[in-house]
PDB file of N, CA and C in Angstrom:
ATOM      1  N   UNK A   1     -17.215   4.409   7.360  1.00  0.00           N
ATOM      2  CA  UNK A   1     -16.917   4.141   8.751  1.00  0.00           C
ATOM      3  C   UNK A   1     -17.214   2.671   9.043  1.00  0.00           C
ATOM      4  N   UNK A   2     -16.382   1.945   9.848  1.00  0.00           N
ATOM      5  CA  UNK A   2     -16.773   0.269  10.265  1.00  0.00           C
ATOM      6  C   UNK A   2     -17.329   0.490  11.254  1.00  0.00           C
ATOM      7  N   UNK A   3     -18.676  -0.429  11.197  1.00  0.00           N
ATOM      8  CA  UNK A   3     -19.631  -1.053  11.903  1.00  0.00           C
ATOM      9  C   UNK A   3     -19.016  -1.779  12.870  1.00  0.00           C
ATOM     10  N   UNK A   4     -19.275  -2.024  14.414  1.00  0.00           N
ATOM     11  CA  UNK A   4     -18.829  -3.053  15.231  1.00  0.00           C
ATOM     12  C   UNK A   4     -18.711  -4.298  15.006  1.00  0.00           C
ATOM     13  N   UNK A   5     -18.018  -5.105  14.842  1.00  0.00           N
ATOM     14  CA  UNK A   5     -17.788  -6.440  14.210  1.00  0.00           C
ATOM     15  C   UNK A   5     -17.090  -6.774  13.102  1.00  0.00           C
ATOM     16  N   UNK A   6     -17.013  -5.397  12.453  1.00  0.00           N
ATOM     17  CA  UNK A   6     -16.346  -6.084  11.218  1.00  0.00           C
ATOM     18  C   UNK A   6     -15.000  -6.130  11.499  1.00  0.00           C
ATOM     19  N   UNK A   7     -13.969  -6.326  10.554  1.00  0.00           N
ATOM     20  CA  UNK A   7     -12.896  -6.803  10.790  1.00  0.00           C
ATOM     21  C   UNK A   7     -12.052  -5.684   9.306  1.00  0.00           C
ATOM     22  N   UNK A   8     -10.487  -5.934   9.873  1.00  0.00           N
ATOM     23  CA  UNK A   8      -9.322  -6.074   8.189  1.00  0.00           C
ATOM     24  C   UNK A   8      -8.147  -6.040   8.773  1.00  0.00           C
ATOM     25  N   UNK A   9      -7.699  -7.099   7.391  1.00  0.00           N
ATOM     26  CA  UNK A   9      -6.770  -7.863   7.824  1.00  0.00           C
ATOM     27  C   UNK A   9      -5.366  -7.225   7.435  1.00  0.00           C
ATOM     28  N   UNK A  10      -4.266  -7.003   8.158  1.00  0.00           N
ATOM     29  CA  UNK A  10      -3.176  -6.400   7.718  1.00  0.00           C
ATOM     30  C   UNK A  10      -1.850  -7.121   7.512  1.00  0.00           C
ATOM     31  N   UNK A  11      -1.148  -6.965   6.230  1.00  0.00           N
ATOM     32  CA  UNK A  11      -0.625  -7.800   5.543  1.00  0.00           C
ATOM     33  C   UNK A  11       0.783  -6.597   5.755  1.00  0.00           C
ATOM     34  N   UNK A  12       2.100  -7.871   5.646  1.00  0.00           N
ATOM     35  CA  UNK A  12       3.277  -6.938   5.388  1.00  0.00           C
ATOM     36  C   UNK A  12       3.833  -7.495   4.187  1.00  0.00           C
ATOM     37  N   UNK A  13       4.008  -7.180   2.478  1.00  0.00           N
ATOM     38  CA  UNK A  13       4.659  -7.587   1.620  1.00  0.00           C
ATOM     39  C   UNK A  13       6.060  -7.366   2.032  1.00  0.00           C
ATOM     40  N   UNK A  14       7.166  -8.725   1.665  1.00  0.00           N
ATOM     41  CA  UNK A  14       8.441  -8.940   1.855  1.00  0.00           C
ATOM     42  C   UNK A  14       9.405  -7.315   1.434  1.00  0.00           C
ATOM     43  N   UNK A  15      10.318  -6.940   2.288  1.00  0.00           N
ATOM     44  CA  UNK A  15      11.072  -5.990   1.578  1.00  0.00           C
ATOM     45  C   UNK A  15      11.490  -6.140   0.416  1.00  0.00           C
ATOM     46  N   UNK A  16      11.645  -7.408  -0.514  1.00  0.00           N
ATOM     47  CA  UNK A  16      12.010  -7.018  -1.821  1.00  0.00           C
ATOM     48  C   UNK A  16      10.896  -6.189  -2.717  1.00  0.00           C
ATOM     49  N   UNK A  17       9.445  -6.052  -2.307  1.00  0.00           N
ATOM     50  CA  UNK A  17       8.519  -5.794  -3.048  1.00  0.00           C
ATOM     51  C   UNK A  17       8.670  -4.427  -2.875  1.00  0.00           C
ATOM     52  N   UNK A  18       9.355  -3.722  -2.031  1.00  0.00           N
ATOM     53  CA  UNK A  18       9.459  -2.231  -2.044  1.00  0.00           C
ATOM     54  C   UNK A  18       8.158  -1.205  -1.421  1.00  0.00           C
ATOM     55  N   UNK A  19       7.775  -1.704  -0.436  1.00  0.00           N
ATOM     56  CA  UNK A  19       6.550  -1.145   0.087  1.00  0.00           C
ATOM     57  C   UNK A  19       6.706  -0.002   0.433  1.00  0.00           C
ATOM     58  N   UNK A  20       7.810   1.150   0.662  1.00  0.00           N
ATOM     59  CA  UNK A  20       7.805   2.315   0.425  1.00  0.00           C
ATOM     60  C   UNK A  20       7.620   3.307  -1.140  1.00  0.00           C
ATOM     61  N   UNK A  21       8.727   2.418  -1.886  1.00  0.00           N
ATOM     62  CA  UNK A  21       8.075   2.284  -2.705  1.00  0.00           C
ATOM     63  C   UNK A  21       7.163   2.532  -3.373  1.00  0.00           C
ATOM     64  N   UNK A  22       6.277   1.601  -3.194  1.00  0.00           N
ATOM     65  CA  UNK A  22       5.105   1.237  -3.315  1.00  0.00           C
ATOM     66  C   UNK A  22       4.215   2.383  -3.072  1.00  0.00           C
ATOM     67  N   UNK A  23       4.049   2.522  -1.936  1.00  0.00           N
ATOM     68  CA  UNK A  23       3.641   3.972  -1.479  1.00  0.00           C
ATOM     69  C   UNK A  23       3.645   5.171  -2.037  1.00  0.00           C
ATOM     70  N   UNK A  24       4.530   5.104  -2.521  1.00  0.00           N
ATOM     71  CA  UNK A  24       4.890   6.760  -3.245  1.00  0.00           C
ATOM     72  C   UNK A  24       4.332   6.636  -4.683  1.00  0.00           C
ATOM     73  N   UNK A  25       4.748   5.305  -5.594  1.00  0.00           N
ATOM     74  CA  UNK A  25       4.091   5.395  -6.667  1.00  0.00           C
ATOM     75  C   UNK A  25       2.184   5.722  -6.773  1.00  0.00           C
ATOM     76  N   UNK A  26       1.794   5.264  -5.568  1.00  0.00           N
ATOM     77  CA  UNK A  26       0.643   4.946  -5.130  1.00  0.00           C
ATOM     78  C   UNK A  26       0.321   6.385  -5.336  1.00  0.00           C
ATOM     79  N   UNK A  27       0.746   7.035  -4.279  1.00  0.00           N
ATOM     80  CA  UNK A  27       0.411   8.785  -4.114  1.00  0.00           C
ATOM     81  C   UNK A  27       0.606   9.295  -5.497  1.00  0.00           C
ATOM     82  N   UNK A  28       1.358   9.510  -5.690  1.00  0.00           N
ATOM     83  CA  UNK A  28       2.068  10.131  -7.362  1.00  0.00           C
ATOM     84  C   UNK A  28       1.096   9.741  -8.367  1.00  0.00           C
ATOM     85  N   UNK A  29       0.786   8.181  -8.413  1.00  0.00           N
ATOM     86  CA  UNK A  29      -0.531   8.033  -9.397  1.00  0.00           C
ATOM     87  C   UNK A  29      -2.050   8.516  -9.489  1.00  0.00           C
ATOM     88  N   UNK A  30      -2.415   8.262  -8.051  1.00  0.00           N
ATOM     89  CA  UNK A  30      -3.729   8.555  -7.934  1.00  0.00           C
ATOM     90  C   UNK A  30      -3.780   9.451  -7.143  1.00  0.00           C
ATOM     91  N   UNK A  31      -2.805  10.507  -6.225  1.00  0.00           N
ATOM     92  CA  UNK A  31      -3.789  11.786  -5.152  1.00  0.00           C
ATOM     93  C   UNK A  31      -3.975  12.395  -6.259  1.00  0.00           C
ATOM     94  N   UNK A  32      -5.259  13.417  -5.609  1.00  0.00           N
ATOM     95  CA  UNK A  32      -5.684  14.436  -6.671  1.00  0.00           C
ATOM     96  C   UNK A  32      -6.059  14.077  -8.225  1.00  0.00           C
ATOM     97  N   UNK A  33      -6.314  12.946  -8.869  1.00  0.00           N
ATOM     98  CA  UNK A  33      -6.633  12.750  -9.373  1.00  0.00           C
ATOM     99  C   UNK A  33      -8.417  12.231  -9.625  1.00  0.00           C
ATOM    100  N   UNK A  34      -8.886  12.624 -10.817  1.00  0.00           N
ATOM    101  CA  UNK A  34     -10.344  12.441 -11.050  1.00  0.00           C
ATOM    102  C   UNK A  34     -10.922  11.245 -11.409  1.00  0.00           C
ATOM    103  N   UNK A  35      -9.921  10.006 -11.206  1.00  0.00           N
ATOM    104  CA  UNK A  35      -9.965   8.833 -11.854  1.00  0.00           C
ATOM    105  C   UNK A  35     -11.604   8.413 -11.405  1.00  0.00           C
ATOM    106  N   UNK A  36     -12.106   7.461 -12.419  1.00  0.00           N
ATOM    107  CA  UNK A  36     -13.577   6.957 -11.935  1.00  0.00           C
ATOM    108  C   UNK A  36     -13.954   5.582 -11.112  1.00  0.00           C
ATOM    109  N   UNK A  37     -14.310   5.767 -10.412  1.00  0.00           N
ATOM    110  CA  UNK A  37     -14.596   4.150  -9.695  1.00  0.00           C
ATOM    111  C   UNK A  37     -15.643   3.261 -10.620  1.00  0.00           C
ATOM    112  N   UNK A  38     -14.642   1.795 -10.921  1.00  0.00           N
ATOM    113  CA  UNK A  38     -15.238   0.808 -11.763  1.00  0.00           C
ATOM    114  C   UNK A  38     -14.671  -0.575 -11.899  1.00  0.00           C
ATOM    115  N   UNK A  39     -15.193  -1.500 -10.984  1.00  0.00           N
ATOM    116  CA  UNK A  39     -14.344  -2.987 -11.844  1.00  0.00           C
ATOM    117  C   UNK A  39     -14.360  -3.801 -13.104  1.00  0.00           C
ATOM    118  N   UNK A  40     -13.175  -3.690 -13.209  1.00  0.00           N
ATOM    119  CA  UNK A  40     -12.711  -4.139 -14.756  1.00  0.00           C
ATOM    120  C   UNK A  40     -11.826  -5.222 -15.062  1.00  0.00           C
ATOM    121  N   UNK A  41     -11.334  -5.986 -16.544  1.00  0.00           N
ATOM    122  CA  UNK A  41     -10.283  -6.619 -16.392  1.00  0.00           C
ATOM    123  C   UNK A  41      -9.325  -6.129 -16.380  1.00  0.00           C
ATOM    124  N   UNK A  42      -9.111  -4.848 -16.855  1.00  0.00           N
ATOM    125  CA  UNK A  42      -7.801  -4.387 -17.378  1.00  0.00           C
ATOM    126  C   UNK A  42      -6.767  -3.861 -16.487  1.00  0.00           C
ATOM    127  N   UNK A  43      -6.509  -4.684 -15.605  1.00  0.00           N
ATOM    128  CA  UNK A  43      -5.385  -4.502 -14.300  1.00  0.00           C
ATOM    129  C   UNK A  43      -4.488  -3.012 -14.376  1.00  0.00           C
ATOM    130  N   UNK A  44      -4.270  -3.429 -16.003  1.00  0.00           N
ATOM    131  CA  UNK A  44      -3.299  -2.061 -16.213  1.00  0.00           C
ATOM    132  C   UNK A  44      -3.957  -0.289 -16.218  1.00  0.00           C
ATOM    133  N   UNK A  45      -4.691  -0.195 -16.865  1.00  0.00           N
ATOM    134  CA  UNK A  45      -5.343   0.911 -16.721  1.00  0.00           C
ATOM    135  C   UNK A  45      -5.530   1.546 -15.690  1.00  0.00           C
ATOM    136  N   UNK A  46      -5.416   2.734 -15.350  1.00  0.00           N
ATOM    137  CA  UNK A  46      -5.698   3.403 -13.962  1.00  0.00           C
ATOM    138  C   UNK A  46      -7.298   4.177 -13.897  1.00  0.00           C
ATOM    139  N   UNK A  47      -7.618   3.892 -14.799  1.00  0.00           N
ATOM    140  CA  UNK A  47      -9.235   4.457 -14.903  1.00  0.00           C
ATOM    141  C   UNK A  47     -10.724   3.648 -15.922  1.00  0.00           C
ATOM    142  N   UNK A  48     -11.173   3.144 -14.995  1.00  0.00           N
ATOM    143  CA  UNK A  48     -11.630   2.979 -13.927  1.00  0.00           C
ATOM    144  C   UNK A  48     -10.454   2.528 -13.073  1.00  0.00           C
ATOM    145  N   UNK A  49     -10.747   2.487 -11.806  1.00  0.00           N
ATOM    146  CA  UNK A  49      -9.885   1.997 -10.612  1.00  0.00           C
ATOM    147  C   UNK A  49     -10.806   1.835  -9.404  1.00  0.00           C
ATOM    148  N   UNK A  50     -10.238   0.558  -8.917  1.00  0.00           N
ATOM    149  CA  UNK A  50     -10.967   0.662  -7.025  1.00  0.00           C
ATOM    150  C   UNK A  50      -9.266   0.001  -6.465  1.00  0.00           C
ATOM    151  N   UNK A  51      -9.979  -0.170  -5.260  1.00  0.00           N
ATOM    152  CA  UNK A  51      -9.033   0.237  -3.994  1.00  0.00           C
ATOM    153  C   UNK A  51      -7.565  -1.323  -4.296  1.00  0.00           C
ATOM    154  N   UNK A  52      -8.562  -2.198  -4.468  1.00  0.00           N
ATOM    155  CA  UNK A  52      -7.206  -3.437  -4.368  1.00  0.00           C
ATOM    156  C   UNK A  52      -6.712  -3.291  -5.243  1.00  0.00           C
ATOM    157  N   UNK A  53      -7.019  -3.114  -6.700  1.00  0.00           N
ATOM    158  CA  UNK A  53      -6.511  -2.601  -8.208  1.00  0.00           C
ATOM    159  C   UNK A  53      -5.073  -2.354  -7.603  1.00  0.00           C
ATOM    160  N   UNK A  54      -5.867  -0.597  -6.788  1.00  0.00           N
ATOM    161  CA  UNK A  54      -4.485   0.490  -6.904  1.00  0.00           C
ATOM    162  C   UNK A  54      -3.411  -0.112  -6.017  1.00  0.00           C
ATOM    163  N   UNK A  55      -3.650  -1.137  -5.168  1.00  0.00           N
ATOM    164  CA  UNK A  55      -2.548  -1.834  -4.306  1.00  0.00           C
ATOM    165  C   UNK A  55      -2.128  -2.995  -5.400  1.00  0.00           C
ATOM    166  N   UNK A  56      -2.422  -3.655  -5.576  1.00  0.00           N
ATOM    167  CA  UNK A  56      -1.463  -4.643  -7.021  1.00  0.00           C
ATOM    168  C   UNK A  56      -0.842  -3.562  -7.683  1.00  0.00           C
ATOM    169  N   UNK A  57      -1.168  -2.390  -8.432  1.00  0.00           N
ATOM    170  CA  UNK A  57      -0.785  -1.544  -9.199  1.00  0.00           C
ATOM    171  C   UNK A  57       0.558  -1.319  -8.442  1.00  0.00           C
ATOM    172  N   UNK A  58       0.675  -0.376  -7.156  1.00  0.00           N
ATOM    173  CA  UNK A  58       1.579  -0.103  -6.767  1.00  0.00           C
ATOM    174  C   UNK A  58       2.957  -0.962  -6.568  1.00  0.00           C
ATOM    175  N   UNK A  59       2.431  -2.210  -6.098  1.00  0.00           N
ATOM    176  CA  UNK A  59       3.286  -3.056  -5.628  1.00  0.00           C
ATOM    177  C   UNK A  59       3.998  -3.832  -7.079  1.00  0.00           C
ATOM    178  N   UNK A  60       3.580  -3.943  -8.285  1.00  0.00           N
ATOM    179  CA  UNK A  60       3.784  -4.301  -9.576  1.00  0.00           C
ATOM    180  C   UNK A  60       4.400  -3.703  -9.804  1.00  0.00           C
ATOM    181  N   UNK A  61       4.436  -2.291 -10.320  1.00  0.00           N
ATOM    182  CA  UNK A  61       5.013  -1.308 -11.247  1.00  0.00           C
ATOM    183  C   UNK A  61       6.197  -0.587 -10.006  1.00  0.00           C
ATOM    184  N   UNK A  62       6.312  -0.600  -8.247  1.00  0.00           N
ATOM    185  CA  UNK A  62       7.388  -0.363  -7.979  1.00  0.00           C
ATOM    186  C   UNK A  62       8.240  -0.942  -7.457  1.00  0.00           C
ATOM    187  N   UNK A  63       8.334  -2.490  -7.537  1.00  0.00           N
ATOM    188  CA  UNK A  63       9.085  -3.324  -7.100  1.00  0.00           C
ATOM    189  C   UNK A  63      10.197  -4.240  -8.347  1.00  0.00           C
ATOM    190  N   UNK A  64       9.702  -3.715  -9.716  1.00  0.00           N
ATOM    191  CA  UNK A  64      10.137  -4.589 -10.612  1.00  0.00           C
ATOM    192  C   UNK A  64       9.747  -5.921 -10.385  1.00  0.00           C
ATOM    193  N   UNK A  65       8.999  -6.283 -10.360  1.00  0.00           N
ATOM    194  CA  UNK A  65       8.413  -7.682 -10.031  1.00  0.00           C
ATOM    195  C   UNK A  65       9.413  -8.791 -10.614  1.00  0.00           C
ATOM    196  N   UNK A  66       9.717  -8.859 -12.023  1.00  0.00           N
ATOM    197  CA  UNK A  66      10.484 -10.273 -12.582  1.00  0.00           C
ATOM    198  C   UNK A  66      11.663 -10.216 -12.255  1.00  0.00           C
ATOM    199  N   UNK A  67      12.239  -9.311 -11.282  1.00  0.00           N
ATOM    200  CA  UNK A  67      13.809  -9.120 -10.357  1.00  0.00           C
ATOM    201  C   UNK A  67      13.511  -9.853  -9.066  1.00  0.00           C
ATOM    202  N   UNK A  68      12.488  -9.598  -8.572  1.00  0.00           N
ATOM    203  CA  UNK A  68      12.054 -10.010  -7.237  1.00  0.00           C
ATOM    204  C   UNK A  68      11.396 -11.281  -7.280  1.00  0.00           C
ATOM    205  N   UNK A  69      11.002 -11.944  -7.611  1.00  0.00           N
ATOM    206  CA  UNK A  69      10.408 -13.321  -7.649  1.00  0.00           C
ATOM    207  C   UNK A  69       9.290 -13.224  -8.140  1.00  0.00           C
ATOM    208  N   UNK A  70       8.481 -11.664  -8.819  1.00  0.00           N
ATOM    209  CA  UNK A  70       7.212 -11.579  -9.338  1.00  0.00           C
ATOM    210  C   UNK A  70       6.128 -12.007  -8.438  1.00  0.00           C
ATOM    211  N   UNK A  71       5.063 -11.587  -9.206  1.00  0.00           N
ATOM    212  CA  UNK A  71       3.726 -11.452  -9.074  1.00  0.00           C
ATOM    213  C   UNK A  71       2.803 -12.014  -9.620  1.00  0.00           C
ATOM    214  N   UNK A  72       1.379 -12.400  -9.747  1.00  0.00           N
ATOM    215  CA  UNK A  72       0.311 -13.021 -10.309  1.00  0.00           C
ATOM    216  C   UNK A  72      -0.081 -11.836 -10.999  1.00  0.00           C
ATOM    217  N   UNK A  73      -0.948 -11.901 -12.246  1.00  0.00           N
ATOM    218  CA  UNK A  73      -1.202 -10.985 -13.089  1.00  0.00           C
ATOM    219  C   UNK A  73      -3.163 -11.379 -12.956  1.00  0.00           C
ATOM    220  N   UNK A  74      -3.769 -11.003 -12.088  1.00  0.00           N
ATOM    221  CA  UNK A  74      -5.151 -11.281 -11.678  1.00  0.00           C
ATOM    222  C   UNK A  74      -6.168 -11.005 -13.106  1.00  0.00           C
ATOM    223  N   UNK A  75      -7.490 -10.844 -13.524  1.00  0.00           N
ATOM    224  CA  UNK A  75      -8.006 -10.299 -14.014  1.00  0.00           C
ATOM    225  C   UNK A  75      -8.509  -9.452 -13.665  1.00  0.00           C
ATOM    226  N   UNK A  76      -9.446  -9.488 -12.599  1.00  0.00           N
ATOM    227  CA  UNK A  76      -9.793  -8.589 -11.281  1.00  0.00           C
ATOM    228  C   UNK A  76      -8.840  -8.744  -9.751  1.00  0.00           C
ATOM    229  N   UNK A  77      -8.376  -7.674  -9.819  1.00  0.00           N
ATOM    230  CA  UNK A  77      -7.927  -7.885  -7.810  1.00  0.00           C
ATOM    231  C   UNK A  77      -8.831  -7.613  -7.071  1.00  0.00           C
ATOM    232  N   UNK A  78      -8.914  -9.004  -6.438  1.00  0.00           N
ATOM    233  CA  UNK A  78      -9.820  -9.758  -5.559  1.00  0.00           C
ATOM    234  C   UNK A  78      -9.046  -8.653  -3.836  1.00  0.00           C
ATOM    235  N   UNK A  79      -9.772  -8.104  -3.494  1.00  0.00           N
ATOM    236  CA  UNK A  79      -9.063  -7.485  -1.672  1.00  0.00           C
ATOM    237  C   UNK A  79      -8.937  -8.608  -1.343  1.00  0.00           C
ATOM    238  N   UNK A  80      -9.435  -9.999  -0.993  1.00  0.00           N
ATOM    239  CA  UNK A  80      -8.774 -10.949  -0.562  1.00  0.00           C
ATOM    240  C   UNK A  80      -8.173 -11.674  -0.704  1.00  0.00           C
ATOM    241  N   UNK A  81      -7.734 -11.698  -2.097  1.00  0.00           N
ATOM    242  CA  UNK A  81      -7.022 -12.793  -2.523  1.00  0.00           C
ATOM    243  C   UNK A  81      -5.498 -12.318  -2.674  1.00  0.00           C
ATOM    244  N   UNK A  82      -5.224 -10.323  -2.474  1.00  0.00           N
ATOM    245  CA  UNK A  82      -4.125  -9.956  -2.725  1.00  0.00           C
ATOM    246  C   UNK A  82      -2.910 -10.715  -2.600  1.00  0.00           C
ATOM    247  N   UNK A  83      -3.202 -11.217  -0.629  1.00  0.00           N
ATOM    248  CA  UNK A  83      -1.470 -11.947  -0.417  1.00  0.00           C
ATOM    249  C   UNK A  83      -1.429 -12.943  -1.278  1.00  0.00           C
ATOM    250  N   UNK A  84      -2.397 -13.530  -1.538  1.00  0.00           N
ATOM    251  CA  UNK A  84      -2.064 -14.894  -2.524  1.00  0.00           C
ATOM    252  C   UNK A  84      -1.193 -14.378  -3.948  1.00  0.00           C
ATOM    253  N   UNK A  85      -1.548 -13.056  -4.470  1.00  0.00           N
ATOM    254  CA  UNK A  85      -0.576 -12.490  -5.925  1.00  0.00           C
ATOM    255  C   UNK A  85       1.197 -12.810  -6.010  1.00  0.00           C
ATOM    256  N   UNK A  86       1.360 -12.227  -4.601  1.00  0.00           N
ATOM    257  CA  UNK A  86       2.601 -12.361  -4.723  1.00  0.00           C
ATOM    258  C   UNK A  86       3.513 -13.636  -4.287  1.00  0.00           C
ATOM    259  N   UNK A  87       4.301 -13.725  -4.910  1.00  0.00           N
ATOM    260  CA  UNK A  87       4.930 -15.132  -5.294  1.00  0.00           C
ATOM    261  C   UNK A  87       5.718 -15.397  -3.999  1.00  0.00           C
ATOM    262  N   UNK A  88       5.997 -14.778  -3.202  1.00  0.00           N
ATOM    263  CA  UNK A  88       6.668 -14.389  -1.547  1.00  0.00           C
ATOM    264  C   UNK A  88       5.352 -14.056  -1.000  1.00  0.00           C
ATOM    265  N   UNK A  89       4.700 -14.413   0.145  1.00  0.00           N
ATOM    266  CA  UNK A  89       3.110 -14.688   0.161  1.00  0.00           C
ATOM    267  C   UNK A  89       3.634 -13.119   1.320  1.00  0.00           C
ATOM    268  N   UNK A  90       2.580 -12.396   1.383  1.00  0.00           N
ATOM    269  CA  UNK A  90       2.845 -11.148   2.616  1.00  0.00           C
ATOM    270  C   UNK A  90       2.596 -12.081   3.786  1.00  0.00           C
ATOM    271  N   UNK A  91       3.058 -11.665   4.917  1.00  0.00           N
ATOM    272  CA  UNK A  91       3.254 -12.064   6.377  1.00  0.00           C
ATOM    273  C   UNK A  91       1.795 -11.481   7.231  1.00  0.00           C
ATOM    274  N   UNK A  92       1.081 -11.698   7.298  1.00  0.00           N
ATOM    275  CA  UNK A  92      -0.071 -11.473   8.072  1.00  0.00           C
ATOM    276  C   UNK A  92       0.458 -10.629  10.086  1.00  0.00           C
ATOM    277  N   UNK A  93       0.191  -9.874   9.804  1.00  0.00           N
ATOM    278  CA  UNK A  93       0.780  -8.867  11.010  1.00  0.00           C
ATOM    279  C   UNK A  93      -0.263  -8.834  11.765  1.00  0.00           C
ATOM    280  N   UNK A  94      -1.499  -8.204  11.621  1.00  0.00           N
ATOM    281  CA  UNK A  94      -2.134  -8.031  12.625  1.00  0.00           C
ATOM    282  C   UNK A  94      -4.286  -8.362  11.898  1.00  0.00           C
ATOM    283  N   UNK A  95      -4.485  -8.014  12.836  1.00  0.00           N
ATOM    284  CA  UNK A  95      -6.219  -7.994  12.418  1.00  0.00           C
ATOM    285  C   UNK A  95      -6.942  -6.538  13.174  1.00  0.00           C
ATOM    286  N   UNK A  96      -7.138  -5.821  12.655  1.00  0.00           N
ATOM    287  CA  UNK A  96      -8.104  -5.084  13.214  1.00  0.00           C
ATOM    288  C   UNK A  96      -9.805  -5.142  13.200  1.00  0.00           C
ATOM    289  N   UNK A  97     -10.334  -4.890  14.381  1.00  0.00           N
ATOM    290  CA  UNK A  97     -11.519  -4.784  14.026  1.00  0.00           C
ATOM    291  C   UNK A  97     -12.010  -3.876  14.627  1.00  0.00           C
ATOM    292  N   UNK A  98     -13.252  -3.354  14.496  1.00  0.00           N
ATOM    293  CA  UNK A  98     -14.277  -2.042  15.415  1.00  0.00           C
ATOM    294  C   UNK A  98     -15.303  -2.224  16.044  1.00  0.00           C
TER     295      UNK A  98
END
Protein backbone atom coordinates (compact mmCIF):
# COMPACT_ATOMS: atom_id res chain seq x y z
CA UNK A 1 0.00 0.00 0.00
CA UNK A 2 1.53 3.81 -0.69
CA UNK A 3 2.32 5.88 2.09
CA UNK A 4 1.17 9.65 1.68
CA UNK A 5 3.75 11.33 -0.36
CA UNK A 6 4.99 8.97 -2.37
CA UNK A 7 4.57 9.20 -5.89
CA UNK A 8 4.57 6.86 -9.71
CA UNK A 9 5.13 7.88 -12.63
CA UNK A 10 2.98 6.80 -15.68
CA UNK A 11 4.48 6.27 -18.95
CA UNK A 12 2.66 5.58 -22.44
CA UNK A 13 5.11 3.37 -24.83
CA UNK A 14 4.55 4.52 -28.64
CA UNK A 15 1.86 2.26 -30.48
CA UNK A 16 4.47 0.59 -32.45
CA UNK A 17 5.67 -1.17 -29.18
CA UNK A 18 2.31 -2.97 -28.96
CA UNK A 19 1.17 -2.25 -25.44
CA UNK A 20 -1.79 -4.44 -25.71
CA UNK A 21 0.21 -6.63 -26.74
CA UNK A 22 2.33 -6.35 -24.36
CA UNK A 23 -0.20 -6.99 -21.87
CA UNK A 24 -1.33 -10.20 -22.82
CA UNK A 25 2.12 -11.66 -23.24
CA UNK A 26 2.59 -10.28 -19.73
CA UNK A 27 -0.56 -12.27 -18.34
CA UNK A 28 0.12 -15.51 -20.38
CA UNK A 29 3.76 -15.49 -18.95
CA UNK A 30 3.54 -14.85 -15.46
CA UNK A 31 -0.43 -15.15 -13.94
CA UNK A 32 -0.54 -18.11 -11.90
CA UNK A 33 2.69 -18.85 -12.08
CA UNK A 34 5.29 -19.84 -9.09
CA UNK A 35 8.09 -17.86 -10.50
CA UNK A 36 10.64 -16.62 -7.58
CA UNK A 37 11.38 -13.06 -6.74
CA UNK A 38 15.20 -12.17 -7.45
CA UNK A 39 17.48 -9.55 -9.22
CA UNK A 40 19.61 -10.78 -11.75
CA UNK A 41 21.51 -10.18 -15.03
CA UNK A 42 19.82 -12.43 -17.07
CA UNK A 43 17.03 -10.15 -18.60
CA UNK A 44 15.95 -13.22 -20.45
CA UNK A 45 15.00 -15.69 -17.94
CA UNK A 46 11.64 -15.50 -16.33
CA UNK A 47 12.78 -16.93 -12.99
CA UNK A 48 13.94 -15.21 -10.85
CA UNK A 49 11.80 -12.16 -11.91
CA UNK A 50 10.70 -8.68 -10.32
CA UNK A 51 8.31 -6.22 -11.49
CA UNK A 52 10.38 -3.88 -14.18
CA UNK A 53 12.12 -7.19 -15.58
CA UNK A 54 8.50 -8.43 -16.42
CA UNK A 55 7.67 -4.94 -18.15
CA UNK A 56 10.96 -4.87 -20.51
CA UNK A 57 10.10 -8.59 -20.95
CA UNK A 58 6.72 -7.87 -22.22
CA UNK A 59 7.35 -4.97 -24.25
CA UNK A 60 10.62 -6.88 -25.99
CA UNK A 61 9.30 -10.17 -26.84
CA UNK A 62 5.69 -8.51 -28.04
CA UNK A 63 6.50 -5.78 -30.12
CA UNK A 64 9.31 -7.37 -32.28
CA UNK A 65 11.58 -4.79 -31.26
CA UNK A 66 14.28 -4.75 -34.45
CA UNK A 67 10.90 -3.97 -36.75
CA UNK A 68 10.03 -1.14 -34.54
CA UNK A 69 13.08 0.89 -33.89
CA UNK A 70 14.13 -1.56 -30.89
CA UNK A 71 15.07 -1.48 -27.52
CA UNK A 72 18.11 -1.28 -25.00
CA UNK A 73 19.11 -4.69 -23.78
CA UNK A 74 19.74 -3.51 -19.79
CA UNK A 75 21.61 -5.88 -17.46
CA UNK A 76 19.28 -5.16 -14.69
CA UNK A 77 15.87 -3.19 -15.42
CA UNK A 78 16.28 -0.28 -13.53
CA UNK A 79 11.94 0.87 -12.73
CA UNK A 80 13.42 4.11 -13.56
CA UNK A 81 15.34 4.03 -16.13
CA UNK A 82 12.58 1.90 -18.22
CA UNK A 83 11.47 4.96 -20.62
CA UNK A 84 15.04 5.55 -21.29
CA UNK A 85 15.17 1.45 -22.95
CA UNK A 86 13.19 2.23 -25.61
CA UNK A 87 14.62 3.80 -28.60
CA UNK A 88 11.05 5.94 -29.13
CA UNK A 89 11.34 7.34 -25.43
CA UNK A 90 7.45 6.58 -23.73
CA UNK A 91 5.43 9.89 -23.40
CA UNK A 92 5.07 10.65 -19.72
CA UNK A 93 1.09 10.90 -19.17
CA UNK A 94 0.47 11.44 -15.83
CA UNK A 95 1.99 11.24 -12.04
CA UNK A 96 0.17 9.73 -9.38
CA UNK A 97 0.61 10.07 -5.90
CA UNK A 98 -1.19 9.10 -2.31
Amino acid sequence: MSKKGQWTKIYRPAAKYKPNTAYQWAINNYRGKNYSYGINTNIWSKNPTYCSKIVWQAYWYSSATAQVGGMKQPLVVSPYDLPTYFNSRPAHVGTWSA
